[in-house]
Protein backbone atom coordinates (compact mmCIF):
# COMPACT_ATOMS: atom_id res chain seq x y z
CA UNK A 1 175.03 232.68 201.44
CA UNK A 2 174.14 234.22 198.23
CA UNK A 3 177.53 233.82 196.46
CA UNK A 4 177.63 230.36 197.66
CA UNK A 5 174.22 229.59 195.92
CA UNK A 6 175.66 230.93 192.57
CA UNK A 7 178.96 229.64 192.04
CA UNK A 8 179.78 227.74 189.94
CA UNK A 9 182.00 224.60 190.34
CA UNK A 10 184.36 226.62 187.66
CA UNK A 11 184.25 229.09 189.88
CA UNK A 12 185.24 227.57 192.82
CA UNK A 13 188.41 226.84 190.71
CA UNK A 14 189.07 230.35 189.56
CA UNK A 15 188.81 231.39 193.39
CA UNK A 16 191.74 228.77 194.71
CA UNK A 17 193.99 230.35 191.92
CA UNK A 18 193.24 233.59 192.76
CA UNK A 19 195.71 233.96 195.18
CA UNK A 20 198.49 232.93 193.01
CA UNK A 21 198.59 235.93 190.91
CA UNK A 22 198.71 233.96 187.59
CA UNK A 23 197.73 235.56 184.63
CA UNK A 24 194.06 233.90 183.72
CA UNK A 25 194.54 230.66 183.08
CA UNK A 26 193.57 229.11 179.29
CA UNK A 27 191.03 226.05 179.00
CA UNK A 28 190.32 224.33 175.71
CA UNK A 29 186.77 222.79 174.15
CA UNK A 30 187.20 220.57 171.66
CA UNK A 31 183.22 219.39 170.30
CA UNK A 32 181.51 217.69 166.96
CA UNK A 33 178.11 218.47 165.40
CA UNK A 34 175.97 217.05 162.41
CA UNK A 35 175.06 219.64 159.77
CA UNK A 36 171.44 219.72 159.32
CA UNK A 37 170.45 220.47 155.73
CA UNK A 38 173.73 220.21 153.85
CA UNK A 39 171.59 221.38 150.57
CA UNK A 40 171.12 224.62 151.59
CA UNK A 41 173.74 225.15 154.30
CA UNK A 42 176.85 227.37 153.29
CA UNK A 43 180.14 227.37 155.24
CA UNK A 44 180.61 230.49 155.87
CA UNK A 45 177.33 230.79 157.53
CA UNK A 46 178.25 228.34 159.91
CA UNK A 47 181.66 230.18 160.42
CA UNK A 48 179.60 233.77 161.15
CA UNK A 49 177.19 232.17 163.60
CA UNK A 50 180.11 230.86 165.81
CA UNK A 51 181.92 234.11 165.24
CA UNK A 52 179.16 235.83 167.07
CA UNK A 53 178.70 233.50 169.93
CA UNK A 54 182.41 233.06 171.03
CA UNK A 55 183.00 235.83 173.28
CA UNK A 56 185.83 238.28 171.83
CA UNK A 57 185.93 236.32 168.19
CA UNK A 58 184.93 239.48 165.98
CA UNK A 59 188.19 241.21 167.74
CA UNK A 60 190.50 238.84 166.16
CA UNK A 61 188.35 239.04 163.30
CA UNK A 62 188.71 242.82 162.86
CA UNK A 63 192.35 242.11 163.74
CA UNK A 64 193.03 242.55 167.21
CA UNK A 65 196.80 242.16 168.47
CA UNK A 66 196.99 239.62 170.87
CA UNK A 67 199.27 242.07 172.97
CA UNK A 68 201.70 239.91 174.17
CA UNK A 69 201.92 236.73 176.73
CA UNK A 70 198.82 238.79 178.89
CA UNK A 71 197.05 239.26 175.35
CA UNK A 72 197.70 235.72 174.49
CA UNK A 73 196.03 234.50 177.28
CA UNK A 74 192.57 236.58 176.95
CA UNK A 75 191.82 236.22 172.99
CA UNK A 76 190.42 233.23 171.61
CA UNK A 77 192.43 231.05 169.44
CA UNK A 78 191.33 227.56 167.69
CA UNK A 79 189.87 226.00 164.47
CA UNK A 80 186.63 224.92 162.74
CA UNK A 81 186.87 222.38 160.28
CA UNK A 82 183.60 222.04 157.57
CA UNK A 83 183.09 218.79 156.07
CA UNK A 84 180.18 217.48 154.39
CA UNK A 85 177.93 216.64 156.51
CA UNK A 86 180.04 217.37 159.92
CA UNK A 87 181.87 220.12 161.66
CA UNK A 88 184.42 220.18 164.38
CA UNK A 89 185.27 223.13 166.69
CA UNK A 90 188.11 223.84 169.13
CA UNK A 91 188.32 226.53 171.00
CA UNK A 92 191.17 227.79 173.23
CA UNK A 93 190.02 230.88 175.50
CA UNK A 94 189.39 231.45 179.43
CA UNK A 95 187.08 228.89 181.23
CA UNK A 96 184.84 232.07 181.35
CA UNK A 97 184.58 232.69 177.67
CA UNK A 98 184.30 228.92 177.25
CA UNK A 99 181.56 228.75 179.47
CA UNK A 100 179.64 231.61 177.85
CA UNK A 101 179.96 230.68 175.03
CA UNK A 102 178.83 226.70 175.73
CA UNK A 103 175.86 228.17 177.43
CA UNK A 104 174.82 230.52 174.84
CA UNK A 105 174.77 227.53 172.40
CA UNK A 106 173.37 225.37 174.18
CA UNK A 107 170.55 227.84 174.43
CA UNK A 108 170.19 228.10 170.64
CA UNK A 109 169.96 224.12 170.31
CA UNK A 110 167.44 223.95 172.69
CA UNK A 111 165.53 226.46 171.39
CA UNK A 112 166.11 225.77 167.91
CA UNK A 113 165.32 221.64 168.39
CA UNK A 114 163.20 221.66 171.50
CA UNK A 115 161.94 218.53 172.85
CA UNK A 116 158.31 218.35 173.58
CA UNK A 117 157.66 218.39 177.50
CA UNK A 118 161.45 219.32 178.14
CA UNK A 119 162.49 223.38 178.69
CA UNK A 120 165.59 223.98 180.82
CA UNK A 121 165.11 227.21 183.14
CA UNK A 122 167.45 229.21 181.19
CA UNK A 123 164.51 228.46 177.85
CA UNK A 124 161.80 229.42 179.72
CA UNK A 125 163.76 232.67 180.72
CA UNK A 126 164.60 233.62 177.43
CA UNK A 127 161.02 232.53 176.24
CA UNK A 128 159.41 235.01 178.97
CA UNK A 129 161.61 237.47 178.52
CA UNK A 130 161.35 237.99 174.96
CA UNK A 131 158.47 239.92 173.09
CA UNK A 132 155.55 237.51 172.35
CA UNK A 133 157.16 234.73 173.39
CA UNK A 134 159.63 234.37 170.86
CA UNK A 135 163.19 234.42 171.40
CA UNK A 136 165.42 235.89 168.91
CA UNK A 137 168.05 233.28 167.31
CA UNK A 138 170.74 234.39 165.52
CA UNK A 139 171.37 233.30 161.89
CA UNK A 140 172.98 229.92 161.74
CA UNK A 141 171.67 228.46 165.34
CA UNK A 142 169.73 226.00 163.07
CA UNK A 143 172.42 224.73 161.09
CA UNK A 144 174.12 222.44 163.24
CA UNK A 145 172.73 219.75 165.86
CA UNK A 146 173.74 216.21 167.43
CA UNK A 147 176.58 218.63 169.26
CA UNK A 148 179.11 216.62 171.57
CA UNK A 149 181.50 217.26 173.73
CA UNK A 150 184.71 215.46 172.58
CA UNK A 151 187.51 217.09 175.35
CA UNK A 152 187.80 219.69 177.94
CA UNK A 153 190.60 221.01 179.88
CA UNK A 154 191.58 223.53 182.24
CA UNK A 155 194.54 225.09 182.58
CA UNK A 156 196.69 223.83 179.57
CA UNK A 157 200.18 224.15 178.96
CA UNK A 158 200.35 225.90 175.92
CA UNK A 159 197.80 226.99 173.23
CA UNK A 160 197.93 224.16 170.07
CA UNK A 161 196.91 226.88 167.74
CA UNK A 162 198.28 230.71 167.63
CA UNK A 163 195.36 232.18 165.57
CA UNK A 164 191.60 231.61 164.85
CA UNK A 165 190.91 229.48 161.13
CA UNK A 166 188.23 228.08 159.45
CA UNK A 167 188.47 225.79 156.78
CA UNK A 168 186.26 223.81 154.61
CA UNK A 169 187.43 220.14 154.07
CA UNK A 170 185.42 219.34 150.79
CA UNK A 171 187.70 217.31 149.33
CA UNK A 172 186.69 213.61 150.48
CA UNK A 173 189.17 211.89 153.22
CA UNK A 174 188.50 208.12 153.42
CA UNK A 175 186.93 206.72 156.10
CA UNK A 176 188.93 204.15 157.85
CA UNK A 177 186.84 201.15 158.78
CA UNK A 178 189.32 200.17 162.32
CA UNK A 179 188.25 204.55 163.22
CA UNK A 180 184.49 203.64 162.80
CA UNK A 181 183.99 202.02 166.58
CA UNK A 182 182.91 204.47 169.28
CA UNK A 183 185.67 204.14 172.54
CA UNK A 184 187.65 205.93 174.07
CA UNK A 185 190.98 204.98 171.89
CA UNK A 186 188.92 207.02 169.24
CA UNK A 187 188.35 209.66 171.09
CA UNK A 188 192.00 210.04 172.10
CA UNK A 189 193.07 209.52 168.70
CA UNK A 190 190.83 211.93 167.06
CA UNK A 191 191.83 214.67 169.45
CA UNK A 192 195.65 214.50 168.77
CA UNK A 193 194.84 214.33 164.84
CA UNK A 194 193.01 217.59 165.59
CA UNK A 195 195.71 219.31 167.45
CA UNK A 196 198.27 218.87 165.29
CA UNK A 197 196.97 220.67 162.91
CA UNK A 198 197.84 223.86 164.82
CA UNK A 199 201.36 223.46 163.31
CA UNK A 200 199.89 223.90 160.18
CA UNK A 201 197.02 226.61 160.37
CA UNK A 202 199.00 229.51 160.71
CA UNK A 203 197.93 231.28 157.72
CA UNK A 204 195.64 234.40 158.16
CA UNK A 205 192.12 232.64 156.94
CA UNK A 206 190.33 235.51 158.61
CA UNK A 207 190.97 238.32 155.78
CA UNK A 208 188.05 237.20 153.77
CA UNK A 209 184.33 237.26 155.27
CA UNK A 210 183.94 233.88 153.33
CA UNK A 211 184.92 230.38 154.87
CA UNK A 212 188.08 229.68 152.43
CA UNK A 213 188.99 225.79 151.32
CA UNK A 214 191.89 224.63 152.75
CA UNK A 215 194.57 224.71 151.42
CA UNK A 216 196.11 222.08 149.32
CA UNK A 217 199.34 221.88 152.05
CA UNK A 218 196.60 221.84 155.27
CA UNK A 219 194.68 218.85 152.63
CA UNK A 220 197.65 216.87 152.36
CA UNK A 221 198.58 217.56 155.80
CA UNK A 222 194.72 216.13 156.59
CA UNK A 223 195.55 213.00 154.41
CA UNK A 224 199.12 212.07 155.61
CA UNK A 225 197.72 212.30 159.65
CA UNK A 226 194.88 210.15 158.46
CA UNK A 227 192.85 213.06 159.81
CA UNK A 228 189.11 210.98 160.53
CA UNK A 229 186.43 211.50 158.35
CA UNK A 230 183.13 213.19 157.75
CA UNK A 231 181.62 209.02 159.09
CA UNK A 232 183.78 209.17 162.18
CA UNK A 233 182.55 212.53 163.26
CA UNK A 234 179.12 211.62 162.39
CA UNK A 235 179.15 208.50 164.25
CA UNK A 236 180.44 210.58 167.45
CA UNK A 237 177.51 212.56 167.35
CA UNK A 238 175.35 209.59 168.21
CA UNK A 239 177.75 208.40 171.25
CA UNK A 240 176.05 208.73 174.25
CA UNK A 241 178.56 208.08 176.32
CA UNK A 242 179.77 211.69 175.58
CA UNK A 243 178.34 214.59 177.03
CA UNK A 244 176.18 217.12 174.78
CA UNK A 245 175.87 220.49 175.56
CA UNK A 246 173.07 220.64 177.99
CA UNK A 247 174.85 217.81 180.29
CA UNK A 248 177.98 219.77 179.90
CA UNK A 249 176.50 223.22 181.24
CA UNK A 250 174.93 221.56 183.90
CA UNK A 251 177.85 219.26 185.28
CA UNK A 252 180.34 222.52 184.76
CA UNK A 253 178.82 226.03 184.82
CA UNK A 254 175.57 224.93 186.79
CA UNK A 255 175.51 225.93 190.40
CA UNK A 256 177.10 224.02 193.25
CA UNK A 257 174.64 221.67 194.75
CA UNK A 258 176.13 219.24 197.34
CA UNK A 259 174.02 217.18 199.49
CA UNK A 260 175.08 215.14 201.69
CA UNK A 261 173.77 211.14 202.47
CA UNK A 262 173.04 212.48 205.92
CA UNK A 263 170.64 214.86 204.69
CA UNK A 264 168.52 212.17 203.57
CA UNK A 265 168.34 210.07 206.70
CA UNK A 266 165.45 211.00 209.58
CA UNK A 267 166.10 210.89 212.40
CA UNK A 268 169.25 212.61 212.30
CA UNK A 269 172.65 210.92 213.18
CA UNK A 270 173.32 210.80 216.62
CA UNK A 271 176.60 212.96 217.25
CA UNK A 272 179.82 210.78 217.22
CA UNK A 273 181.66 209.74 220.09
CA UNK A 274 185.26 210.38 219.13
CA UNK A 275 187.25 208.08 221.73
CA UNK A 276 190.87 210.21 222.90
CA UNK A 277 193.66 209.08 220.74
């Protein structure tokens, strides 16, 4: 079946709840990257590249009512935080704009920091399809690398953040030497120092087309949380025990693929004798 071939195991999700005539249902990303070239790299560039890869961003950004519960649920909400030589990202949006939008970055980092011998199939598409063999990248898609996947969730109860900031975190947070080991007590601990700053990033950051600081209260708030540093983030982006994006797309939005152990045996399995009960 041709639909079977292309869904997705996301899909096959989004199908069960179909039924159930719930408004779509809101997933949440939360990933870490290493700034390249921190000499020449400007916050607010990195805000405008992710602006135009998350699907339905430059509506909030032009100021887009959320339209009530419904609204809520379509329109992405989340933060990016700018340190020195790190950023980290949640978004809050449908599985489908998640999944877009983890694709379509993964696509820039692969094409922006190939590895020799290595091309996905979605490269080599965009490499044929493009005019002499050189895909167009938008501004920014070199700026960050070393992306990983910190959390993911389906179907959360409620959005940690109402809006879409971006702040830059300049001022230096110290690193705390017990935060420094990679496990998953980090990880855990990282994400609910992240979260909580939803109850704190309320204000409108978007009315400017430059990244602003934050603010001295969001700072303090940072501080008193013992947000982790620029090192933790930076040592998360060497953990291989969490996904990056290409191992992400592929377990999540590639297409369902299950073979069975039978399938591998020859001769086939004799049928089974099922004795009456």
């Amino acid at each position: 079946m041709s639909g079977a071939e292309s869904m997705t195991l996301l899909d096959a999700v989004e199908s069960k709840l179909k039924d159930t005539k719930r408004v779509p249902f809101v997933s949440r990303v939360v990933l870490c990257g290493k700034v390249v070239d921190r000499q020449i790299t400007q916050d607010h560039d990195i805000a405008d590249y992710f602006e135009k890869i998350i699907p339905d961003l430059p509506a909030v950004r032009r100021g887009a009512t959320f339209g009530g519960l419904r609204g809520r649920k379509v329109l992405p909400t989340g933060i990016l935080l700018l340190m020195p030589n790190a950023i980290v990202l949640v978004v809050e949006s449908t599985y489908l704009s998640i999944c877009d939008f983890l694709r379509t970055f993964a696509l820039h980092q692969e094409l922006a920091f190939p590895t020799e011998g290595v091309q996905s199939e979605r490269a080599i598409a965009a490499i044929n399809a493009a005019q002499g063999g050189t895909p167009f990248l938008p501004r920014g898609s070199q700026l960050i690398t070393s992306v990983r996947i910190l959390h993911y969730t389906d179907d959360i109860p409620e959005r940690a953040f109402t809006s879409w900031t971006a702040h830059s975190i300049s001022k230096h947070i110290s690193p705390d030497p017990d935060m420094l080991g990679i496990t998953e007590k980090l990880i855990t601990c990282c994400l609910q120092k992240i979260l909580a700053l939803g109850n704190h990033a309320r204000i409108d950051s978007l009315s400017t087309p430059d990244t602003p600081p934050a603010s001295d209260a969001l700072i303090r708030v940072c501080e008193e949380n013992e947000l982790p540093s620029n090192e933790v983030y930076l040592n998360l982006t060497q953990n291989t025990d969490l996904p990056t994006l290409d191992e992400w797309v592929d377990i999540y939005a590639g297409v369902i693929d299950i073979q069975l152990e039978d399938e591998f045996t020859w001769p086939a399995m004799s049928t089974l004798n099922l004795l009456p009960l």
